[in-house]
N, C-alpha and C. Protein backbone atom coordinates (compact mmCIF):
# COMPACT_ATOMS: atom_id res chain seq x y z
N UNK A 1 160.22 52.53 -183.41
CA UNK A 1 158.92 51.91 -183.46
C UNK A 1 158.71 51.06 -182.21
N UNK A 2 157.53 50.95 -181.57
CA UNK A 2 157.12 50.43 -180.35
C UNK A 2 156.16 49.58 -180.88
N UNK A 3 156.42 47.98 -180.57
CA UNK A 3 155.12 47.15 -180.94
C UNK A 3 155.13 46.43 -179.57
N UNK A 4 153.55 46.42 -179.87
CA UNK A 4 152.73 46.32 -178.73
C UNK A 4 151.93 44.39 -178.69
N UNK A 5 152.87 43.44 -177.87
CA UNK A 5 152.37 41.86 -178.35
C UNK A 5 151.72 41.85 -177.44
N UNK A 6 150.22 41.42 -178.20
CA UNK A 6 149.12 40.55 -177.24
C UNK A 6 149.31 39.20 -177.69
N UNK A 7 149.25 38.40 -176.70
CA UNK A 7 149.26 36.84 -177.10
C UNK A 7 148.02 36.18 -176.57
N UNK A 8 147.42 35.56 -177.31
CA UNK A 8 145.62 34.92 -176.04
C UNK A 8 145.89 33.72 -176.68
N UNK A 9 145.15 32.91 -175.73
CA UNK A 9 145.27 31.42 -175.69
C UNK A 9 143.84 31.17 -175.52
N UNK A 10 142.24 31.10 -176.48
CA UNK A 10 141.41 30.88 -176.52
C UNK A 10 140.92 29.90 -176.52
N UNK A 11 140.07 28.97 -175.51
CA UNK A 11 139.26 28.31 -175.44
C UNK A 11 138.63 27.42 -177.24
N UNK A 12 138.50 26.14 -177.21
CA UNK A 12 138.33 25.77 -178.63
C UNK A 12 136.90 25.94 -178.59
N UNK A 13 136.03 26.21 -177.62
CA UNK A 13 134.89 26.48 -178.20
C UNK A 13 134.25 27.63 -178.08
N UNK A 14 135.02 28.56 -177.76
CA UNK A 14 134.85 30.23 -178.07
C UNK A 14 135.51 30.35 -179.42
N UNK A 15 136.78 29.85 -180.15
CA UNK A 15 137.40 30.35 -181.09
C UNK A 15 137.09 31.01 -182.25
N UNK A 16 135.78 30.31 -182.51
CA UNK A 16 135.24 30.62 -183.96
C UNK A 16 134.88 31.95 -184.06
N UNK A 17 134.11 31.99 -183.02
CA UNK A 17 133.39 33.26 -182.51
C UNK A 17 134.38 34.77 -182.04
N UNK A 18 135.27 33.80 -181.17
CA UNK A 18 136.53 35.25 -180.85
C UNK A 18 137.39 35.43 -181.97
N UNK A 19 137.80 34.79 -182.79
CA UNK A 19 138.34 34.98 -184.59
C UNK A 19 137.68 35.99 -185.34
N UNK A 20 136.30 35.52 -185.59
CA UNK A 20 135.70 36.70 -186.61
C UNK A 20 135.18 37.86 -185.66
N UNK A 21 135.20 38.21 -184.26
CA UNK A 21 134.57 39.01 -183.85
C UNK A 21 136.36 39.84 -183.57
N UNK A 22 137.46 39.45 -183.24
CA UNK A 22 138.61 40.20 -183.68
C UNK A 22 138.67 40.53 -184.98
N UNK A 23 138.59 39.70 -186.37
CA UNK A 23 138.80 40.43 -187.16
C UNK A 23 137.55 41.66 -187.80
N UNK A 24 136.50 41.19 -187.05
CA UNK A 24 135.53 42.46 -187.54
C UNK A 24 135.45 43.14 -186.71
N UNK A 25 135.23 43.63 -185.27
CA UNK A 25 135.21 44.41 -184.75
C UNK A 25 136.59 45.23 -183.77
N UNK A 26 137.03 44.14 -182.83
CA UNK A 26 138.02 44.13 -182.16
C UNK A 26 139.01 44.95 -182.67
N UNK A 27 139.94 44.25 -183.80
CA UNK A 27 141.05 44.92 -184.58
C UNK A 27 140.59 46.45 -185.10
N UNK A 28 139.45 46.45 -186.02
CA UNK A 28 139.30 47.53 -186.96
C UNK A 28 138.76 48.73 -185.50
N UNK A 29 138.07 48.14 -184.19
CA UNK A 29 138.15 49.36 -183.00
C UNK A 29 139.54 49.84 -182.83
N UNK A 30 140.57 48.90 -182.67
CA UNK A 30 141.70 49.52 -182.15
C UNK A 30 142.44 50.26 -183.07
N UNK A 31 142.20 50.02 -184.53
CA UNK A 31 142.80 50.70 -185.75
C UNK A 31 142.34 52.37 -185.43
N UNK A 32 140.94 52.12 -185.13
CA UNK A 32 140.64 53.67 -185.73
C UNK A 32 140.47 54.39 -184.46
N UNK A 33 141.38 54.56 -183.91
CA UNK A 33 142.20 55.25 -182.37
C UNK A 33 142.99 55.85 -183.24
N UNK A 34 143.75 55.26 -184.00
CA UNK A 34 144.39 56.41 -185.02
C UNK A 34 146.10 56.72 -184.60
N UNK A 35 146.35 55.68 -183.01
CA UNK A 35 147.42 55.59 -182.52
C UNK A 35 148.40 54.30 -183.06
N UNK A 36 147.71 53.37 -183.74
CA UNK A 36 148.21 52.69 -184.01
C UNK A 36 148.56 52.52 -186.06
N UNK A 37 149.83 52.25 -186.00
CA UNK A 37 150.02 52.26 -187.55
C UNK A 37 149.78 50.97 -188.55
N UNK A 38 150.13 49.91 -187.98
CA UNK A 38 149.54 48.63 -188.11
C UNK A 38 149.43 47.43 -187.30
N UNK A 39 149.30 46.33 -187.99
CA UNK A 39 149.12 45.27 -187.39
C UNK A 39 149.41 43.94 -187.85
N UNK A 40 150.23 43.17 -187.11
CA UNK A 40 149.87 41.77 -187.29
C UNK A 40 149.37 41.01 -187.10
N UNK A 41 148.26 39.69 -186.71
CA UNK A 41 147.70 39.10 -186.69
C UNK A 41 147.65 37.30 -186.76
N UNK A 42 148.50 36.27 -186.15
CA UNK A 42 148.86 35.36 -186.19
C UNK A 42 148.60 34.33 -185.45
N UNK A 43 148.37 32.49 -185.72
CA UNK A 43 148.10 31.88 -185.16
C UNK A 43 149.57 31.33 -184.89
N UNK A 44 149.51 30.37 -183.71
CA UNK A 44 150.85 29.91 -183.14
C UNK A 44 150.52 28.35 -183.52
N UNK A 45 151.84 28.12 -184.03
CA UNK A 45 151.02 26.43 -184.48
C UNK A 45 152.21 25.96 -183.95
N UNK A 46 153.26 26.04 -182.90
CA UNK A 46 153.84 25.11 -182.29
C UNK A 46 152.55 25.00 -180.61
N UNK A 47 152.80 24.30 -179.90
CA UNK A 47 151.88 24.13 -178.36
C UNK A 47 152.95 23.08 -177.85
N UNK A 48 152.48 23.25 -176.49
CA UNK A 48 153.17 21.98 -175.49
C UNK A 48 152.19 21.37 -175.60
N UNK A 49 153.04 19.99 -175.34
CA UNK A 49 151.68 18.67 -175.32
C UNK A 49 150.42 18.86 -174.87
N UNK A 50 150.24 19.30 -173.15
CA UNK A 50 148.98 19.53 -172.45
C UNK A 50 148.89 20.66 -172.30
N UNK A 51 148.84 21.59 -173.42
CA UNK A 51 147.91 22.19 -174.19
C UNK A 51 146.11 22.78 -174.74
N UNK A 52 146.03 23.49 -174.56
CA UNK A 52 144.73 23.33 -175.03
C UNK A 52 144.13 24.58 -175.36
N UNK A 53 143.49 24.77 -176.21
CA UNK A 53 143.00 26.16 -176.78
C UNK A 53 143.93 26.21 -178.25
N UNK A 54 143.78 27.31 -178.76
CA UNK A 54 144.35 28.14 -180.02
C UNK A 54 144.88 29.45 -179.17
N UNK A 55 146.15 29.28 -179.79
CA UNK A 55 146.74 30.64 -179.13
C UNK A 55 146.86 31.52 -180.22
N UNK A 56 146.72 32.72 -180.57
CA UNK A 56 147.13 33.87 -181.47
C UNK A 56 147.67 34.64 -180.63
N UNK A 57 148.58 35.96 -181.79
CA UNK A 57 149.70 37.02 -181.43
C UNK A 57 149.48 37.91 -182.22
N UNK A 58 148.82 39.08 -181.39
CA UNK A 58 148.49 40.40 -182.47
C UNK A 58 149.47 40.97 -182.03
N UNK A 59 150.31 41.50 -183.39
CA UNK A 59 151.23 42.43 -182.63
C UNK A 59 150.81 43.98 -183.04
N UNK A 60 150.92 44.84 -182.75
CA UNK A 60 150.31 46.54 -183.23
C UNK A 60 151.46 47.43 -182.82
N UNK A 61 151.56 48.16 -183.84
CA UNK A 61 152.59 48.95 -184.33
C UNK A 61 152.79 49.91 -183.94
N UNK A 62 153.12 50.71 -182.89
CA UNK A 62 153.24 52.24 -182.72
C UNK A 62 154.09 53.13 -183.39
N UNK A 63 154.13 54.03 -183.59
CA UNK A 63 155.20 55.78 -183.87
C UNK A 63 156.01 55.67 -183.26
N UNK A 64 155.95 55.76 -181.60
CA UNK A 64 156.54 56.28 -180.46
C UNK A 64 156.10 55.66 -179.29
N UNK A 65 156.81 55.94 -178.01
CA UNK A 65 156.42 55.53 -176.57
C UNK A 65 154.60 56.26 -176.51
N UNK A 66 154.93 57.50 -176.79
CA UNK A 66 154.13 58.34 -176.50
C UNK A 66 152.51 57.77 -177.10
N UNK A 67 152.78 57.32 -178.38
CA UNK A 67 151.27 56.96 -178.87
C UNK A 67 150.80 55.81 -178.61
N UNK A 68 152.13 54.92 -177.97
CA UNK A 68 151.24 54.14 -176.57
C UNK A 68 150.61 54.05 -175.48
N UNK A 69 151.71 55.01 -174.92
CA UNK A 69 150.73 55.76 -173.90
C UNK A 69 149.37 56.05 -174.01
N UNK A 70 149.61 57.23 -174.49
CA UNK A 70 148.16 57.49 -175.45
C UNK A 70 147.09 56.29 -175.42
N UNK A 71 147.11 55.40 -176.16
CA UNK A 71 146.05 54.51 -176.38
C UNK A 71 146.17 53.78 -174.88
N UNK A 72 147.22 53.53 -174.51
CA UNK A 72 147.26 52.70 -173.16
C UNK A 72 146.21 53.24 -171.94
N UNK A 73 146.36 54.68 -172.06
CA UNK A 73 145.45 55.83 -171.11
C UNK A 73 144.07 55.70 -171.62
N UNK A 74 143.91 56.09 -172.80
CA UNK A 74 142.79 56.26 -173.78
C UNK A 74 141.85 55.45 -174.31
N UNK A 75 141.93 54.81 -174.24
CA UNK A 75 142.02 53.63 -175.38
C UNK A 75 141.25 51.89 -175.08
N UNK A 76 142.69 51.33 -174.26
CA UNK A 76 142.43 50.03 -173.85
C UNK A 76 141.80 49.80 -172.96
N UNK A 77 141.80 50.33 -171.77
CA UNK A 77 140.57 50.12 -170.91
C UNK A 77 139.32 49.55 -171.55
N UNK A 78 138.51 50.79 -171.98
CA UNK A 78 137.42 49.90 -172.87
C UNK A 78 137.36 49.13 -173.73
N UNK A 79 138.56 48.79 -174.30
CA UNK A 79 138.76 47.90 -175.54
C UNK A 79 138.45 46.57 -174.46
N UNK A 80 139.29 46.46 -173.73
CA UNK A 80 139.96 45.45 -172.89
C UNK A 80 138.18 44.72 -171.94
N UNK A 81 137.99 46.08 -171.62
CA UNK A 81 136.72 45.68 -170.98
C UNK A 81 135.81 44.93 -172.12
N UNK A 82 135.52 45.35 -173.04
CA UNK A 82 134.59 44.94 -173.82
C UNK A 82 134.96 43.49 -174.56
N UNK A 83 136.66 43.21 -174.36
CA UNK A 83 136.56 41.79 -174.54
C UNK A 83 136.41 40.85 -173.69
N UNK A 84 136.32 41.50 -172.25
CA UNK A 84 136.13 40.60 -171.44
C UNK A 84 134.43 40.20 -171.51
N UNK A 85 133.54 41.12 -171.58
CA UNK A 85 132.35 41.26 -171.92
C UNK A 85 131.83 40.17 -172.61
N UNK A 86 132.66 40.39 -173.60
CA UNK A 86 132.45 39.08 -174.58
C UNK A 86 132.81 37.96 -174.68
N UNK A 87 133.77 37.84 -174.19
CA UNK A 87 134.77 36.27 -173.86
C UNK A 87 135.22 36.33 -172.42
N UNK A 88 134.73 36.85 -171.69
CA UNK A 88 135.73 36.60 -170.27
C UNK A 88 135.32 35.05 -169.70
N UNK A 89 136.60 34.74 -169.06
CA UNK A 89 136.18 33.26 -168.69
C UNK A 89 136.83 32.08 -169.51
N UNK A 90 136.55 33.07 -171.00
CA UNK A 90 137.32 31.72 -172.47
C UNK A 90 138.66 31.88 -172.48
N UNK A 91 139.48 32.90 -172.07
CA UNK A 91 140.75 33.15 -172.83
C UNK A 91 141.93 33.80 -171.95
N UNK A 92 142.99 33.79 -171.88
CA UNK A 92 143.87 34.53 -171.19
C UNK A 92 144.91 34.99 -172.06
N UNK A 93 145.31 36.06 -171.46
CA UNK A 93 146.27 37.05 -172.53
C UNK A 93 147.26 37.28 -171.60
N UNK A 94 148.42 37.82 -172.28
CA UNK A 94 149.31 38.59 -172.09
C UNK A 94 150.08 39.41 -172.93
N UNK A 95 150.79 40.27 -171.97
CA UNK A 95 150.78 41.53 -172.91
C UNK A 95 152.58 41.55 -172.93
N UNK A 96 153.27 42.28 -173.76
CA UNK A 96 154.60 42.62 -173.45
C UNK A 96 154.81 43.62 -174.41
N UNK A 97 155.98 44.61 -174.56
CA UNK A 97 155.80 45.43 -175.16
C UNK A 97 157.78 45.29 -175.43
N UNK A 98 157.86 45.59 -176.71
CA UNK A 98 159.01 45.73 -177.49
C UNK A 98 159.40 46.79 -178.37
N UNK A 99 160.59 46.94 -178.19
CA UNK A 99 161.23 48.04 -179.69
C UNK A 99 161.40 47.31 -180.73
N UNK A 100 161.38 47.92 -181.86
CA UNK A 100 162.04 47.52 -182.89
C UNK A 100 163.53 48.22 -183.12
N UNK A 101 164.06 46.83 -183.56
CA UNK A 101 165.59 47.51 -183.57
C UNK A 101 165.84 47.41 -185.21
N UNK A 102 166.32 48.36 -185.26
CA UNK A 102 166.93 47.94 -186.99
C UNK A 102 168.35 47.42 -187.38
């Protein structure tokens, strides 16, 4: 299994707005790509002192290398674009990508 961590560190006065517009649109777009098997979804409640924003950690689940690819080619571009669309300016992300080991 290949999971795929986004981490964003959102602006406190975009949050409200980038919260419910991930869980209604954002997430359920990247679900139904059909490459991904699930998802987690989490706020980070440790921060360094000077700090600022709300950070969350979606993590998304792959099959394989391959059905990352896949969406990585396919996929995120426009995802990616369209959040900038909407929040660019509020938030910064990063990405890393992991196995699961059993």
């Amino acid at each position: 299994m290949i999971i795929y961590n986004v981490t964003i560190n959102i602006e406190d006065d975009a949050a409200t707005a980038w919260l419910t517009w991930m869980k209604e649109t954002h997430i359920p777009d990247v679900m139904s790509t059909g490459l991904i098997l699930d998802y987690n979804f989490s706020k980070l409640l440790s921060r360094q002192e000077d700090e600022t924003g709300e950070t969350y950690v979606i993590q998304y689940l792959c099959e394989s290398m391959a059905h990352y690819e896949k969406y990585q080619s396919e996929f995120a571009p426009a995802l990616q674009a369209e959040t900038q669309k909407c929040f660019g300016g509020k938030f910064v992300a990063f990405r890393t990508l992991m196995e699961k080991v059993s």
